[in-house]
Every structure is written in structure tokens, then in C-alpha cells.
Protein backbone atom coordinates (compact mmCIF):
# COMPACT_ATOMS: atom_id res chain seq x y z
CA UNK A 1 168.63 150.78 98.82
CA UNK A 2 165.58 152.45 97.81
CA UNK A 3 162.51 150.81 96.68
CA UNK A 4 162.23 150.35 92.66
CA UNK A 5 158.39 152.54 92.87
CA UNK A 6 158.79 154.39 96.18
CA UNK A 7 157.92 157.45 94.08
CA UNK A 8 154.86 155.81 92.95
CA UNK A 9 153.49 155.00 95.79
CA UNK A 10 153.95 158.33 97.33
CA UNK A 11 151.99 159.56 94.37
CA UNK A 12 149.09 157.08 94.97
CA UNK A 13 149.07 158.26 98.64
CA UNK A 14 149.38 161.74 98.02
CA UNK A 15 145.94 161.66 95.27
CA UNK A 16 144.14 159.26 97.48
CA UNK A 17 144.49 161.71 100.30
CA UNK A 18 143.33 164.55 98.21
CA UNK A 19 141.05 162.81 96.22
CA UNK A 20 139.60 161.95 99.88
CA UNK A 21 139.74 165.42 100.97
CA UNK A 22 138.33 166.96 97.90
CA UNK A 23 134.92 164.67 99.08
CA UNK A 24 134.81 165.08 102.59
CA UNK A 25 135.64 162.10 103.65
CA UNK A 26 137.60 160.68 106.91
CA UNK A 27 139.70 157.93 106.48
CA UNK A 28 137.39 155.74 107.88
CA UNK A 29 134.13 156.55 105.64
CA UNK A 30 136.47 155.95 102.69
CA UNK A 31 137.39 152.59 104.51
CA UNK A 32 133.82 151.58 104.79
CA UNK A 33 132.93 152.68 101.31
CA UNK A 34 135.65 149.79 100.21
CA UNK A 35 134.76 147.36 102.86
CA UNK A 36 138.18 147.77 104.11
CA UNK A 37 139.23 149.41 107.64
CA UNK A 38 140.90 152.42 107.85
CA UNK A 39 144.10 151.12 108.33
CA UNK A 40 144.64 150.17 105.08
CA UNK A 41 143.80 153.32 103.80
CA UNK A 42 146.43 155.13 105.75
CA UNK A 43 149.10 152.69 104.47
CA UNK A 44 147.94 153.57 101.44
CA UNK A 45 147.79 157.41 101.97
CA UNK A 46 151.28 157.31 103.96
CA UNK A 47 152.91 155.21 101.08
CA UNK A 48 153.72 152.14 102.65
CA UNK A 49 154.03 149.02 100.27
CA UNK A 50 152.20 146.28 102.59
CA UNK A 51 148.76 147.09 101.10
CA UNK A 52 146.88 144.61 98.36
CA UNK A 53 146.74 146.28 95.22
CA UNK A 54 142.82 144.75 94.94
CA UNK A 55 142.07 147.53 98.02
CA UNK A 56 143.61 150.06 95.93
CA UNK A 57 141.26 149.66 93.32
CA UNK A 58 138.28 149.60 95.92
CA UNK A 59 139.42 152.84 96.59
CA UNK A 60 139.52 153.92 92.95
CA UNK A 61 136.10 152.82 92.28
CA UNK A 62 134.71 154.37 95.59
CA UNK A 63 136.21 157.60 95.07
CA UNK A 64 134.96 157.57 91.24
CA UNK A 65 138.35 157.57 89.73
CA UNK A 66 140.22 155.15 87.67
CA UNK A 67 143.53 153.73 89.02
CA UNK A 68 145.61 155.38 86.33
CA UNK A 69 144.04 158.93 87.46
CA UNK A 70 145.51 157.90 91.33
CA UNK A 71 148.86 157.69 89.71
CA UNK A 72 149.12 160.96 87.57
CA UNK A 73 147.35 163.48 89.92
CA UNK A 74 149.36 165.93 91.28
């Protein structure tokens, strides 16, 4: 059975990749930028579900965009 928002969070992980791109960053200056390690940013990134949705808005704010921005990107 598929997950309710799998489609969701492949969006998130899609923009937060290219959002991350776009700036030049590696997955780990992102990571340090939110205090987080760069683990969680590649769960995030590779749409897996296990990540705390307060780390996905540290990496909203550090990549200057608001969370509903993450989800309509394309």
C-alpha cells in the first residue's frame, strides 16, 4: 500500500535538492546551516518519511524559502 503523501514528499525532496543546487551548496553545508547533519538532509532530498518536520523548516529558513514554496516548486 502506498503511503497517503509519498508524492509530497518526493516534491519536498526534489525542491530541496534544487533549491540546494541553485546555491551551491553540498549536502553537508546545508546540514550545518540547520544545525542538522547531512543525513537528514538526504532523507529529506531522497523522500524518505523518517525525518522531523521541525528540520524541514530549518531547511526552509536556511535556504530563504518558505515551507509552502518547498512543496509547489517544480
Amino acid at each position: 500500500m502506498k503511503e497517503k503523501f509519498e508524492e509530497h514528499y518526493k516534491t519536498i525532496g526534489r525542491n530541496v535538492k534544487k533549491l540546494r543546487n541553485a546555491q551551491k551548496l553540498t549536502q553537508l553545508e546545508l546540514a550545518n546551516k540547520c544545525s542538522v547533519n547531512r543525513e537528514q538532509i538526504s532523507r529529506i532530498e531522497n523522500a524518505r518519511r523518517d525525518y522531523m518536520h521541525s528540520t524541514l523548516l530549518e531547511v526552509c529558513e536556511a535556504l530563504g524559502v518558505s515551507v509552502f514554496e518547498i512543496m509547489k516548486l517544480q
